[in-house]
N, C-alpha and C. Protein backbone atom coordinates (compact mmCIF):
# COMPACT_ATOMS: atom_id res chain seq x y z
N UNK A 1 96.06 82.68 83.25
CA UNK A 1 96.08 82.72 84.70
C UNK A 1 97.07 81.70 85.26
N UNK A 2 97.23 80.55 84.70
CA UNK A 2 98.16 79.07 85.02
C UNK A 2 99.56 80.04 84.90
N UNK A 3 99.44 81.08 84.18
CA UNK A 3 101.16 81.47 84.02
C UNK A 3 101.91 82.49 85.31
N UNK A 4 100.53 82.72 85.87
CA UNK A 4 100.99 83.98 86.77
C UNK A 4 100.22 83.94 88.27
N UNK A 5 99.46 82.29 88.29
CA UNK A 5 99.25 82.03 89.90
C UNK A 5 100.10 81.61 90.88
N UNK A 6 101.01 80.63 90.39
CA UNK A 6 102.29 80.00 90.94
C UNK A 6 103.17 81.55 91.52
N UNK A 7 103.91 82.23 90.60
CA UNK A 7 104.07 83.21 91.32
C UNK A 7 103.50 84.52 92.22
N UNK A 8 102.19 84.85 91.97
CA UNK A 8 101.93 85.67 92.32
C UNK A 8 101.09 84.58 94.22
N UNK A 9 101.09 83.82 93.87
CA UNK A 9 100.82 82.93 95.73
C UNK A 9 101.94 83.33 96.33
N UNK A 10 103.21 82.54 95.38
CA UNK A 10 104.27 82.83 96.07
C UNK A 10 105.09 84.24 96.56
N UNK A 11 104.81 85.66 95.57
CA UNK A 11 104.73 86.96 96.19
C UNK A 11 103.72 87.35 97.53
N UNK A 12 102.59 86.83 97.53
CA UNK A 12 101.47 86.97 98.28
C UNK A 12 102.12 86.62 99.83
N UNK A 13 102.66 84.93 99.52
CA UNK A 13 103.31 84.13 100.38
C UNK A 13 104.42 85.18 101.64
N UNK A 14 105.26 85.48 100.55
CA UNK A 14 106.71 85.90 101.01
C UNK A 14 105.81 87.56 101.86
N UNK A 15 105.55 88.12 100.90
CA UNK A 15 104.69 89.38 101.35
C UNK A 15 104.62 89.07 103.30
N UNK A 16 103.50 87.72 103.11
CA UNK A 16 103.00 87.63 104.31
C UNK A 16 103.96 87.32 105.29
N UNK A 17 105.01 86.80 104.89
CA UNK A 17 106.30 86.12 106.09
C UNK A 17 106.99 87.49 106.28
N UNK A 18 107.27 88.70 105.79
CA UNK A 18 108.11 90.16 105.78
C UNK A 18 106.91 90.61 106.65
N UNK A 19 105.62 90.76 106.17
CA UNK A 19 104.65 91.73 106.95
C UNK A 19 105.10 91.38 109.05
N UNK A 20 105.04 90.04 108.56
CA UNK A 20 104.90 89.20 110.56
C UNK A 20 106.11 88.92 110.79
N UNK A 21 107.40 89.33 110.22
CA UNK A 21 108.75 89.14 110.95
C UNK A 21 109.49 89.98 110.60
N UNK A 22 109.53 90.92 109.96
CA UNK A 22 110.33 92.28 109.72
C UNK A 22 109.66 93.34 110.55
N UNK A 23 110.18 94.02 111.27
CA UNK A 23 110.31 94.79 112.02
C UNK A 23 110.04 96.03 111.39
N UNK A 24 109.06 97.07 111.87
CA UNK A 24 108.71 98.12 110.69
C UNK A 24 110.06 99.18 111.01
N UNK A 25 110.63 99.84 111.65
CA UNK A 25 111.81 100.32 111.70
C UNK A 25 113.27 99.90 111.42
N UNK A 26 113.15 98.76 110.74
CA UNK A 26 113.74 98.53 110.10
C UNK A 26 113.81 98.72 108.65
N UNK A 27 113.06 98.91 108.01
CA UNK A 27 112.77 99.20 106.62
C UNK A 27 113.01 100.42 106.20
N UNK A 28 112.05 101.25 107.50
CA UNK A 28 111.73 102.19 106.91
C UNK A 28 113.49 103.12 107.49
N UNK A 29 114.32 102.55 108.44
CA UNK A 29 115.42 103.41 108.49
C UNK A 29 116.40 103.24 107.49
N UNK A 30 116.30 101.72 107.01
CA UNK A 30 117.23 101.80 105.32
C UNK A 30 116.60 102.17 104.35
N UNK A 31 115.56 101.50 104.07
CA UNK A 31 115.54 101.79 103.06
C UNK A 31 113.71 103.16 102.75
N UNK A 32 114.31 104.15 103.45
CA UNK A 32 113.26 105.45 103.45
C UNK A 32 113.03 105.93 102.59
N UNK A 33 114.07 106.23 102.08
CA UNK A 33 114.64 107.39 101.01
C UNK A 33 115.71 108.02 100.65
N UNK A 34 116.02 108.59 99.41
CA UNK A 34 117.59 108.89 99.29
C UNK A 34 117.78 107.99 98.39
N UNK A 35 118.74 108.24 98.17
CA UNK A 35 120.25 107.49 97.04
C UNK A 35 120.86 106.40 97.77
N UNK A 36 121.16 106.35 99.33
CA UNK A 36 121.23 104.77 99.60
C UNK A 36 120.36 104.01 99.43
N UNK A 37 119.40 104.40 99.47
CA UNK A 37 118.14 103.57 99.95
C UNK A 37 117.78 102.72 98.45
N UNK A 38 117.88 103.77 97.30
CA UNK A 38 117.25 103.43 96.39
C UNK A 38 119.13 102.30 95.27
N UNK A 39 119.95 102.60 95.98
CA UNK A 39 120.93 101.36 95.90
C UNK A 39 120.91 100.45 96.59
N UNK A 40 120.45 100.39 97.59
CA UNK A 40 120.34 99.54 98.43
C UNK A 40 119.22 98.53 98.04
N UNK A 41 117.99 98.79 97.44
CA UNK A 41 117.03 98.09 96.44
C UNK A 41 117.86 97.63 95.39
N UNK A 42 118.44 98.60 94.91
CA UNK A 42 118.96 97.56 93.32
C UNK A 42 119.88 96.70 93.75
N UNK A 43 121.06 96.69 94.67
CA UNK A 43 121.86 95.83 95.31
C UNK A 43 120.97 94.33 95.66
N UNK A 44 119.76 94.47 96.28
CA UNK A 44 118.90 93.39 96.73
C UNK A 44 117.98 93.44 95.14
N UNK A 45 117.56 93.86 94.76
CA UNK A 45 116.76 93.04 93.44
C UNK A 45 117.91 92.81 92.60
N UNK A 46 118.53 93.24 91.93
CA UNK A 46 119.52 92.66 90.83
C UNK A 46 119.39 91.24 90.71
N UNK A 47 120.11 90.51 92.09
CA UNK A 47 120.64 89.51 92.08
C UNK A 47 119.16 88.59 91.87
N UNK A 48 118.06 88.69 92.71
CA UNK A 48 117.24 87.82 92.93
C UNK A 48 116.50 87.28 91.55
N UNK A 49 116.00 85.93 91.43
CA UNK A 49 115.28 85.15 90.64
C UNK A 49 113.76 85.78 90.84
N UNK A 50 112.47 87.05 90.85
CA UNK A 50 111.92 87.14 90.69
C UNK A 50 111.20 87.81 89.67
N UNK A 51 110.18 87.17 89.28
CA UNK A 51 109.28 88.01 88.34
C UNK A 51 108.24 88.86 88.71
N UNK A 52 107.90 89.97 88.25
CA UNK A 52 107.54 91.20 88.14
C UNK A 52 105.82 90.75 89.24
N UNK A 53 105.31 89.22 88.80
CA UNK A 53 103.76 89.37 89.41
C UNK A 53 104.89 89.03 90.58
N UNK A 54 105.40 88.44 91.24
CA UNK A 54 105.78 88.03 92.21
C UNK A 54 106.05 89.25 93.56
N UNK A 55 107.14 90.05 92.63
CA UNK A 55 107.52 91.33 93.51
C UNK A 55 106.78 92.40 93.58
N UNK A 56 105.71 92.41 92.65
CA UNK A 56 104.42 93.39 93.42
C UNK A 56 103.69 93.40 94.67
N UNK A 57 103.40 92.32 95.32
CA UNK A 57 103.15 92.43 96.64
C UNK A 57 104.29 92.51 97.61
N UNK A 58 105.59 91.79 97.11
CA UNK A 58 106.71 92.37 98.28
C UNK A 58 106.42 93.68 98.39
N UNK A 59 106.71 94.52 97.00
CA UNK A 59 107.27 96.25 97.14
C UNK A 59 105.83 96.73 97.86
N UNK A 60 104.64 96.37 97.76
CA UNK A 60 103.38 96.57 98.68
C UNK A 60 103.30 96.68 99.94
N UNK A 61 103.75 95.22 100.74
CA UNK A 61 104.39 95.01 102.12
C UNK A 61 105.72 96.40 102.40
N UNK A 62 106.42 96.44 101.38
CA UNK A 62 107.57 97.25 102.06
C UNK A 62 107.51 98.25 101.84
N UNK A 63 106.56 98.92 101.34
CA UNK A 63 105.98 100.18 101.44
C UNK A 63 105.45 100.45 102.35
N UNK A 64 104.77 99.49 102.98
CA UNK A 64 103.73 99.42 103.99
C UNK A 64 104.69 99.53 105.13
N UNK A 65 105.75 98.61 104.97
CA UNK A 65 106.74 98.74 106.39
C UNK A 65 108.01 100.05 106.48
N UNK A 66 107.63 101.13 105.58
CA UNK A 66 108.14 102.03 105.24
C UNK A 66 109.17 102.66 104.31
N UNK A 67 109.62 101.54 103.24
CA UNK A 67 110.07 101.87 102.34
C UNK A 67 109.64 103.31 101.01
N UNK A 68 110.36 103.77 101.10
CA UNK A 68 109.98 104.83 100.31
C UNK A 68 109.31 104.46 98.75
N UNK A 69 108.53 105.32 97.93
CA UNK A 69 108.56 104.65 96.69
C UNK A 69 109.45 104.31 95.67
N UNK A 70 109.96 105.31 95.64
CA UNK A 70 111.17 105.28 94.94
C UNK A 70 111.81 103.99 94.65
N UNK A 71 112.09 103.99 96.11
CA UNK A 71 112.88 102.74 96.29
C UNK A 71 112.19 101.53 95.82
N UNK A 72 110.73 101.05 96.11
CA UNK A 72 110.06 100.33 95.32
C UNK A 72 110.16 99.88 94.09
N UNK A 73 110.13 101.33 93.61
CA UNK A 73 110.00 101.63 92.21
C UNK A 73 111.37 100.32 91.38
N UNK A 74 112.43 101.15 92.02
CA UNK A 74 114.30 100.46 91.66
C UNK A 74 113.70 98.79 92.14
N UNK A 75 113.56 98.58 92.92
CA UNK A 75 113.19 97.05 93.13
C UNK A 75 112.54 96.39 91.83
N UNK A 76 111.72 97.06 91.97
CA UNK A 76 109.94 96.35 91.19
C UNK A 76 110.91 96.57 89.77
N UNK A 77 111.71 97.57 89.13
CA UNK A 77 112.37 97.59 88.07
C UNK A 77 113.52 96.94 87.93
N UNK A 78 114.28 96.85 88.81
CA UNK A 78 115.36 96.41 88.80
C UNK A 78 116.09 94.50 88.88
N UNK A 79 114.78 94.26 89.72
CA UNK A 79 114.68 92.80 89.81
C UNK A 79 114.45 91.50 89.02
N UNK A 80 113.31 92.25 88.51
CA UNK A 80 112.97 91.02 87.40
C UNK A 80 113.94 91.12 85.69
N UNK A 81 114.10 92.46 86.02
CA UNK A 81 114.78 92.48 84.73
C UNK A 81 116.16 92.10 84.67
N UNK A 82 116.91 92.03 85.78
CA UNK A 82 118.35 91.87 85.91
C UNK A 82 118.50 90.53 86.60
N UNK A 83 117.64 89.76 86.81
CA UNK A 83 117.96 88.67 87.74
C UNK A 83 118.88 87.50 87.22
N UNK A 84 119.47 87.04 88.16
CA UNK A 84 120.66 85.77 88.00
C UNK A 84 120.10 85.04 86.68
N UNK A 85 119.12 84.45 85.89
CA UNK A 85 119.13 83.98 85.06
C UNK A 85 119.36 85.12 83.85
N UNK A 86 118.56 85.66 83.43
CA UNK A 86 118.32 87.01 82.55
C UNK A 86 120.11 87.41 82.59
N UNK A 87 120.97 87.45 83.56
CA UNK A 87 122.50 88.09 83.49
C UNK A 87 123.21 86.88 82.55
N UNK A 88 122.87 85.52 83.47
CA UNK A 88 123.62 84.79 82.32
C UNK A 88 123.73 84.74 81.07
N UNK A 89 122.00 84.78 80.98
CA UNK A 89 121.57 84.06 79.25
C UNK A 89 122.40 85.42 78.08
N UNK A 90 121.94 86.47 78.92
CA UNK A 90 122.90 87.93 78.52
C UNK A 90 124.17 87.66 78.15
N UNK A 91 124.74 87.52 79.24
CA UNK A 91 126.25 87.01 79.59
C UNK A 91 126.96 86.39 78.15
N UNK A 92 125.84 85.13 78.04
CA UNK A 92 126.35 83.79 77.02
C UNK A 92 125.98 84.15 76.00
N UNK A 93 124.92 85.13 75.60
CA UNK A 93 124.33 84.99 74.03
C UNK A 93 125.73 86.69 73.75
N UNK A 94 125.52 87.62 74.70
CA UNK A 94 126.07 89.27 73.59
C UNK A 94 127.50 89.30 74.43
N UNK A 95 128.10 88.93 75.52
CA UNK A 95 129.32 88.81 76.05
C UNK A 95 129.23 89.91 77.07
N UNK A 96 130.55 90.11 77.42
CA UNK A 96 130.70 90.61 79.09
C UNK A 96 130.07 92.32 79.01
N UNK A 97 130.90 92.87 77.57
CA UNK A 97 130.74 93.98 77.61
C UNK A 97 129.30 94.69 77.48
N UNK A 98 128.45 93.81 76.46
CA UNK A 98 127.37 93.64 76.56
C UNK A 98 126.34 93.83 77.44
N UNK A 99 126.99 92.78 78.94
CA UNK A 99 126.06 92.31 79.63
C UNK A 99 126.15 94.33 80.80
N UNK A 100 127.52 94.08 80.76
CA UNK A 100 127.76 95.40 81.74
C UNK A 100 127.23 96.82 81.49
N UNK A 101 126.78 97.15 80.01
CA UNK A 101 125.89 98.10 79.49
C UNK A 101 124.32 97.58 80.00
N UNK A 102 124.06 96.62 79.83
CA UNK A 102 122.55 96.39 79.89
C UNK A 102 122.04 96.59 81.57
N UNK A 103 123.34 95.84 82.42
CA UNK A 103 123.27 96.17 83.78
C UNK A 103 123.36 97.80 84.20
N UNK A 104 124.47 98.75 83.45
CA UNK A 104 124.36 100.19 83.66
C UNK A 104 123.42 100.44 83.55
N UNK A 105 123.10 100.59 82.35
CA UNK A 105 121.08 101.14 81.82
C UNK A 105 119.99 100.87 82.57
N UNK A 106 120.17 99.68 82.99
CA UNK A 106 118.68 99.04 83.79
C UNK A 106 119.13 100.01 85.17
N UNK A 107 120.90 99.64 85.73
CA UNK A 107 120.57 100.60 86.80
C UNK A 107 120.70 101.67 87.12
N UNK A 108 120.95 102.55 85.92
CA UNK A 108 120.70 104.03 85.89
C UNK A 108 119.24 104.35 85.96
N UNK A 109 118.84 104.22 84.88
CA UNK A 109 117.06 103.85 84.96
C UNK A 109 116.63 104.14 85.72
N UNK A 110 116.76 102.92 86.60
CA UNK A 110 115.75 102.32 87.75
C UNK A 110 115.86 103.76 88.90
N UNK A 111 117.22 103.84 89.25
CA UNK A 111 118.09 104.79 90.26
C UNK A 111 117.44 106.19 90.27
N UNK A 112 117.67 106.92 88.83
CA UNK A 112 116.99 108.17 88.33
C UNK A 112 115.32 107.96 88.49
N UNK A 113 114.60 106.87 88.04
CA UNK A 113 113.21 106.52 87.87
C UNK A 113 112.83 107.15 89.42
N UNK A 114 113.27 105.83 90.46
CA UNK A 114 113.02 105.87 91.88
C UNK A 114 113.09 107.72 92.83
N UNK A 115 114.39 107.83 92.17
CA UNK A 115 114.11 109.51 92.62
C UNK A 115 113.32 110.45 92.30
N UNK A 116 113.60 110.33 90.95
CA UNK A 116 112.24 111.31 90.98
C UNK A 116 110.94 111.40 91.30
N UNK A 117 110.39 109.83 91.31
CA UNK A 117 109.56 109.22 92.03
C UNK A 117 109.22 109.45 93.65
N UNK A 118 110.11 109.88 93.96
CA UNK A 118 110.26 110.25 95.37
C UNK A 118 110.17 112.04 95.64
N UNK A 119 110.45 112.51 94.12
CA UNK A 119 110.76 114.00 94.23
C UNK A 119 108.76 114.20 94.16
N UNK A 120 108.46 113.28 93.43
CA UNK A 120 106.78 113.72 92.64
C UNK A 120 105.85 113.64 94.24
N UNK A 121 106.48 112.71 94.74
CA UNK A 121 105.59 112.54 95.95
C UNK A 121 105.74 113.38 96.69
N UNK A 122 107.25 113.83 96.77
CA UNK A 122 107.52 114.93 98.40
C UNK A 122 106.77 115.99 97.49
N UNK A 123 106.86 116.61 96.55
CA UNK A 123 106.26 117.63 95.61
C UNK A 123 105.07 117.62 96.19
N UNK A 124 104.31 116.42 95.56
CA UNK A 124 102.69 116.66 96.24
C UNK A 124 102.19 116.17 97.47
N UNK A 125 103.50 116.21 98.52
CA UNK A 125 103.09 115.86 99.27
C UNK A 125 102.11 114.52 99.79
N UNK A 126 102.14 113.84 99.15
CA UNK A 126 101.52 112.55 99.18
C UNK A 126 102.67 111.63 100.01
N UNK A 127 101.85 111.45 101.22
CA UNK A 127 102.48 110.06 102.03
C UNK A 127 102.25 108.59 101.93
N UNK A 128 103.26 108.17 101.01
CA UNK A 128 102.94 106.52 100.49
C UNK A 128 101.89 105.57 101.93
N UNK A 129 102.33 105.98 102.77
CA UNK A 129 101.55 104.52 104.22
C UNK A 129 100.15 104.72 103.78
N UNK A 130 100.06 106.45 103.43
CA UNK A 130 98.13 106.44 103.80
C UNK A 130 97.74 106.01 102.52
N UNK A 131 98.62 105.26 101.47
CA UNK A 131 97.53 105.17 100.34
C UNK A 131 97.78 103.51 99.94
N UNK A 132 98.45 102.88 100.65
CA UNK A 132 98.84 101.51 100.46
C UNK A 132 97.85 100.73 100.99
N UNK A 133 97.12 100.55 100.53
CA UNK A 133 95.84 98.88 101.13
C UNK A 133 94.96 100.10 101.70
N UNK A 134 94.85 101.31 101.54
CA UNK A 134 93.24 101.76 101.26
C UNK A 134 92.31 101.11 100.17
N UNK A 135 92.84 100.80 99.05
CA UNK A 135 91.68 100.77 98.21
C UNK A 135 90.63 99.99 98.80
N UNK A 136 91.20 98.83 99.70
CA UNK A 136 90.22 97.61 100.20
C UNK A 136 89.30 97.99 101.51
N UNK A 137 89.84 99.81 101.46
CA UNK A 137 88.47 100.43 102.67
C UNK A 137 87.10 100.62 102.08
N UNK A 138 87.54 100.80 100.54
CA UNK A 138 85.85 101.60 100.33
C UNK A 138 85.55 100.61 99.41
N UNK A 139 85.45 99.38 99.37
CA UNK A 139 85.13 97.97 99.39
C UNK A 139 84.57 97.12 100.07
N UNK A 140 82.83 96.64 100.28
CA UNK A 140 82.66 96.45 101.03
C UNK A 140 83.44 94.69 101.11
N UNK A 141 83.22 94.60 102.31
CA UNK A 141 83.65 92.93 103.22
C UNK A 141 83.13 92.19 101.84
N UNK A 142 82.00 92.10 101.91
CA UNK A 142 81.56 90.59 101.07
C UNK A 142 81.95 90.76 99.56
N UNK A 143 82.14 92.08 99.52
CA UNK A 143 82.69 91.82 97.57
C UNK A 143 83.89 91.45 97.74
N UNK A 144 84.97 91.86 98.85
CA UNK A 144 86.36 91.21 98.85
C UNK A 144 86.10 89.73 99.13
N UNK A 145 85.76 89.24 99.42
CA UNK A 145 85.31 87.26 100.36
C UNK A 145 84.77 87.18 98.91
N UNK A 146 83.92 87.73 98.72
CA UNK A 146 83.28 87.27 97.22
C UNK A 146 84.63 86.99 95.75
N UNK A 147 84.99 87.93 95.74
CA UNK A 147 86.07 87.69 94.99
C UNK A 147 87.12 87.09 95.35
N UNK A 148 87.65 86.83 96.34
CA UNK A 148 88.63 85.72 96.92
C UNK A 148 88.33 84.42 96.52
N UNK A 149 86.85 84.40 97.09
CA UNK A 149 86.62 82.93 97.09
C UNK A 149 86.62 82.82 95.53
N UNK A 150 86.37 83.24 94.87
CA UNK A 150 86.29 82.93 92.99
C UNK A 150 87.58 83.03 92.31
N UNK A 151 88.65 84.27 93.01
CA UNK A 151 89.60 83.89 91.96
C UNK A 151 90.61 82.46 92.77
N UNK A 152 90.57 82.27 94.15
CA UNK A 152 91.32 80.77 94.24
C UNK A 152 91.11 79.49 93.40
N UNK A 153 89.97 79.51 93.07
CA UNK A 153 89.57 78.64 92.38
C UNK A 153 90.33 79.04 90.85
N UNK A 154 90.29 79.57 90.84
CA UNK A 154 90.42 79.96 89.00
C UNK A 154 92.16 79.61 89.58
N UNK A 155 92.70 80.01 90.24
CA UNK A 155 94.59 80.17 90.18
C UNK A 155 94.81 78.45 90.46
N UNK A 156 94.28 77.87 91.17
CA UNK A 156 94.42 76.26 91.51
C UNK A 156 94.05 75.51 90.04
N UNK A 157 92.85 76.08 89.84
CA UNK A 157 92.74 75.48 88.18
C UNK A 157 93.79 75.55 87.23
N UNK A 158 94.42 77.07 87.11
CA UNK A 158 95.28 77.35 86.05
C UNK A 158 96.54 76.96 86.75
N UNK A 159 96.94 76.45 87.68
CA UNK A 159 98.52 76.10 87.79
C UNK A 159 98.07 74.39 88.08
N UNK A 160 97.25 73.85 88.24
CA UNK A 160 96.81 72.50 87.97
C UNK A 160 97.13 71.93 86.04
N UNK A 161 95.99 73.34 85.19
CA UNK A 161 96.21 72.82 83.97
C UNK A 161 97.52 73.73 83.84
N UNK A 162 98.59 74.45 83.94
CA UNK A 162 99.61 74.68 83.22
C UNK A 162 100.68 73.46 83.96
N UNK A 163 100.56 72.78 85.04
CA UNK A 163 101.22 71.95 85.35
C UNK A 163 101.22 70.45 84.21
N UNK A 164 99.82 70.00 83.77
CA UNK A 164 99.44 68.77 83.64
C UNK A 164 100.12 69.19 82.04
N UNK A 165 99.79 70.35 81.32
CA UNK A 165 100.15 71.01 80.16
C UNK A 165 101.61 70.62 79.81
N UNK A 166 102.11 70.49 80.72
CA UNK A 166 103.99 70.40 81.10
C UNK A 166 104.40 72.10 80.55
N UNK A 167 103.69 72.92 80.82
CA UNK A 167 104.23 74.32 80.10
C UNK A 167 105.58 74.78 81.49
């Protein structure tokens, strides 16, 4: 848990600063759907320093603010695996040509992944807004408070001992 509270506060965190200052028509007019949309994700995850617990609640929030899945999808794939450290260490250990195959692949992947992802939904007709943060409807109040209050404790513990650990 010490390995994956630090980031996943800090996804939680960022989540919450996009939910209360991004503008929901904004999201949802870039990045909706389509082939821009879902470059337009890998353009913005590539570069960024996040890991995978981290950017699960972003792509949550920006689903929520109308991002298509798809596009999610290319994010949530595209980010952690290609990010500014991961390009270098690439870079320095297999060389340029190397690095520029591993970047094609991840963003062919991701690109093809996200669409069709988008084809499965328009297919079944499933509209991503109505199914994002339902689960916590047919949940009552006190088991969510109940479990809040228990796992903070456990994530303060484990980034307390992975801190003192020097991990």
């Amino acid at each position: 848990l010490g390995d994956i509270s630090y980031w996943l506060i800090i996804g939680i965190v960022l989540a919450g600063i996009i939910t209360y200052v991004v503008p929901e028509d904004l999201v949802g007019s870039h990045l909706g759907g389509g082939l821009v949309s879902m470059l337009l994700a890998l353009v913005v995850g590539i570069p960024l320093y996040i890991c995978a617990t981290a950017s699960t609640p972003l792509a949550a929030v920006l689903i929520a603010k109308g991002m298509s899945p798809g596009a999610a999808f290319v994010f949530l794939l595209a980010g952690p695996a290609t990010n500014a450290a991961t390009i270098t260490m690439v870079l320095k250990y297999l060389g340029r040509r190397s690095t520029g195959v591993y970047l094609a692949s991840i963003a062919v992947c991701a690109v093809v992944g996200g669409l069709l992802l988008d084809m499965v939904y328009s297919y079944l007709d499933i509209d991503a807004l109505s199914i994002v943060g339902s689960a916590s409807d047919v949940m009552p109040e006190e088991v969510k408070t109940g479990f809040a209050l228990l796992l903070l404790p456990l994530m303060a513990y484990g980034i307390y001992d992975h801190k003192k650990c020097g991990d």
